[in-house]
C-alpha atoms as a PDB file:
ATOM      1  CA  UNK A   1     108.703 107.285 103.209  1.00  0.00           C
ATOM      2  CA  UNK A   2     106.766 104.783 101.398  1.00  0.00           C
ATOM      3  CA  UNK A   3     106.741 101.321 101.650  1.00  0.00           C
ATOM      4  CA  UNK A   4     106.511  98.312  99.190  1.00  0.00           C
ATOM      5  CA  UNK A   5     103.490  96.193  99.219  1.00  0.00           C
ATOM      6  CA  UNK A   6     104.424  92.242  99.591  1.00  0.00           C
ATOM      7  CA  UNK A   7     103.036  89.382 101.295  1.00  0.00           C
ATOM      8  CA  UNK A   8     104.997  90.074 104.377  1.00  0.00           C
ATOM      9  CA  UNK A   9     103.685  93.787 105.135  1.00  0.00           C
ATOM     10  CA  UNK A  10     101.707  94.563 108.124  1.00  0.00           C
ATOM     11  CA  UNK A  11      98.189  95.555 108.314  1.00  0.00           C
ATOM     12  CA  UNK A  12     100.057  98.616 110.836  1.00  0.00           C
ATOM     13  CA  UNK A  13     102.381  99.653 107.843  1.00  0.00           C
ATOM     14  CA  UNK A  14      99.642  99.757 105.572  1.00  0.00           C
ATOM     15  CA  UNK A  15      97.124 101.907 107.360  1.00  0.00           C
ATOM     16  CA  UNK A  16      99.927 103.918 108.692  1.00  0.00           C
ATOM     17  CA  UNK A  17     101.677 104.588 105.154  1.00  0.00           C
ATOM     18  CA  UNK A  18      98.535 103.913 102.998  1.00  0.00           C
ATOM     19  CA  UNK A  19      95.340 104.823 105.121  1.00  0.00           C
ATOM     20  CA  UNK A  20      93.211 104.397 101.553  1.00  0.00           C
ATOM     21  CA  UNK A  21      93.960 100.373 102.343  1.00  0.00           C
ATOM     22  CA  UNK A  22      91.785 100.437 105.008  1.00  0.00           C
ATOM     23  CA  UNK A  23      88.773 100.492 102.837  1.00  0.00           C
ATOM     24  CA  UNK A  24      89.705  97.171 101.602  1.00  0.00           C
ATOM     25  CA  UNK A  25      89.888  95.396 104.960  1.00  0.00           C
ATOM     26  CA  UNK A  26      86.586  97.007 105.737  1.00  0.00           C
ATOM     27  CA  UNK A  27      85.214  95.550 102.794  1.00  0.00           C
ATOM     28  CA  UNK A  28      86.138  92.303 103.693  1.00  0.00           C
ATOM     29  CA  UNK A  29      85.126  92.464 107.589  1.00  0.00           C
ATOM     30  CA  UNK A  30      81.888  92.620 106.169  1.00  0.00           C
ATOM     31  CA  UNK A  31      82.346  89.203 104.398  1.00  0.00           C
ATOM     32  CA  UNK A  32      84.120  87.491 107.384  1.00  0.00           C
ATOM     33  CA  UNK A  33      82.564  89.920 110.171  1.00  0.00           C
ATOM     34  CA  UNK A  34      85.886  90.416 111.842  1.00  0.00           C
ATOM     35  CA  UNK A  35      87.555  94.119 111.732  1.00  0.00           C
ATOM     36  CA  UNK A  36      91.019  93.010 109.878  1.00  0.00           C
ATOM     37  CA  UNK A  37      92.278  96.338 111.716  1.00  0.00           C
ATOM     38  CA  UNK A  38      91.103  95.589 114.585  1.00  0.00           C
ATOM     39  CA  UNK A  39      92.187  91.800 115.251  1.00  0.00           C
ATOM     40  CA  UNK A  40      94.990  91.330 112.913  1.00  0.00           C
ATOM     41  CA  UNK A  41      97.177  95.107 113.358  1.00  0.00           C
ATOM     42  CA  UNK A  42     100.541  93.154 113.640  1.00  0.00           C
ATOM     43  CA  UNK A  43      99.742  90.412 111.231  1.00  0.00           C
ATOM     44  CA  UNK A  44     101.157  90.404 107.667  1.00  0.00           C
ATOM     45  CA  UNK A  45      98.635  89.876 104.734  1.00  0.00           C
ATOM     46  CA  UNK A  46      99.943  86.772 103.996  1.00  0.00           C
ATOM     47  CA  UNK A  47      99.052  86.201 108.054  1.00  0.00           C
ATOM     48  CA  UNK A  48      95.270  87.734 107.544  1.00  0.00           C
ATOM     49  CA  UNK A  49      94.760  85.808 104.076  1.00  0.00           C
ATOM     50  CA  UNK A  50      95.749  82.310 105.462  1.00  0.00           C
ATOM     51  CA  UNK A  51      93.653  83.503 109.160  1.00  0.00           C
ATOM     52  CA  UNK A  52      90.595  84.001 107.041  1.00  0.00           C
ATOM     53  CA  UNK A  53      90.448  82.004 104.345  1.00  0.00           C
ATOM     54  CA  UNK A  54      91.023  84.858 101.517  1.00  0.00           C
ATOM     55  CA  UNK A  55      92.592  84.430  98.447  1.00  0.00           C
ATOM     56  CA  UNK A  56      95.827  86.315  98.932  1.00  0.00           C
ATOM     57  CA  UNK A  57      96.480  87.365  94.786  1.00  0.00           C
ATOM     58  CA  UNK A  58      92.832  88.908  95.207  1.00  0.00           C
ATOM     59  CA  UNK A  59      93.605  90.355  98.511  1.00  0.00           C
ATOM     60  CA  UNK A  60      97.042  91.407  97.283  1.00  0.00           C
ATOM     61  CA  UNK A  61      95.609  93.130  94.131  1.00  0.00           C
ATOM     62  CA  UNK A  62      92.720  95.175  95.739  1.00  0.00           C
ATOM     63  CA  UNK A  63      95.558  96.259  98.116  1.00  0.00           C
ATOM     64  CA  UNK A  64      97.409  97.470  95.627  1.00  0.00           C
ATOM     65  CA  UNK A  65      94.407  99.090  93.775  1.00  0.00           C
ATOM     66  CA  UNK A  66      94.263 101.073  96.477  1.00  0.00           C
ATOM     67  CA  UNK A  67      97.777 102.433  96.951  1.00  0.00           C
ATOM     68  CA  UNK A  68      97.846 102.933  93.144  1.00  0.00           C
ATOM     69  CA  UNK A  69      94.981 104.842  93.088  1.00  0.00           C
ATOM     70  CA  UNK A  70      95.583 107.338  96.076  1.00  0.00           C
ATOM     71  CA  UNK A  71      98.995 107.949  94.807  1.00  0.00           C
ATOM     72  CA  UNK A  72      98.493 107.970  91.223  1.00  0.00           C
ATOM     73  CA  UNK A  73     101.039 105.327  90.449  1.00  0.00           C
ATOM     74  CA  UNK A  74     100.916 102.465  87.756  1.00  0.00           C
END
């Protein structure tokens, strides 16, 4: 099953449906120096982007990069 990437997702849903997205969050714990994974599991990206002062479109794109490009989708 495959989930839909929104605002509202979970870190947990992501890693769990789209392990690929964890590579993003890691690249931003080394801006913030906080593991996303670690601190915010339960936490929607909307949740994490307002926690950390990220811009959620850029946060939301990268994301999305991600799932597009492990699952060959456009």
């Amino acid at each position: 099953m495959d989930i839909i990437l929104t605002p509202d997702t979970t870190v947990l849903e992501l890693a769990e449906y789209y392990p690929e997205t964890e590579a993003v969050f890691d690249r931003y714990r080394k801006r913030i120096g906080v593991c996303i994974c670690c601190e915010c599991l339960f936490c929607s990206v909307k949740e994490v982007a307002r926690r950390y002062e990220l811009d959620l479109d850029e946060l939301m794109a990268r994301l999305s990069n991600a799932i597009e490009s492990a699952t060959g989708e456009d």
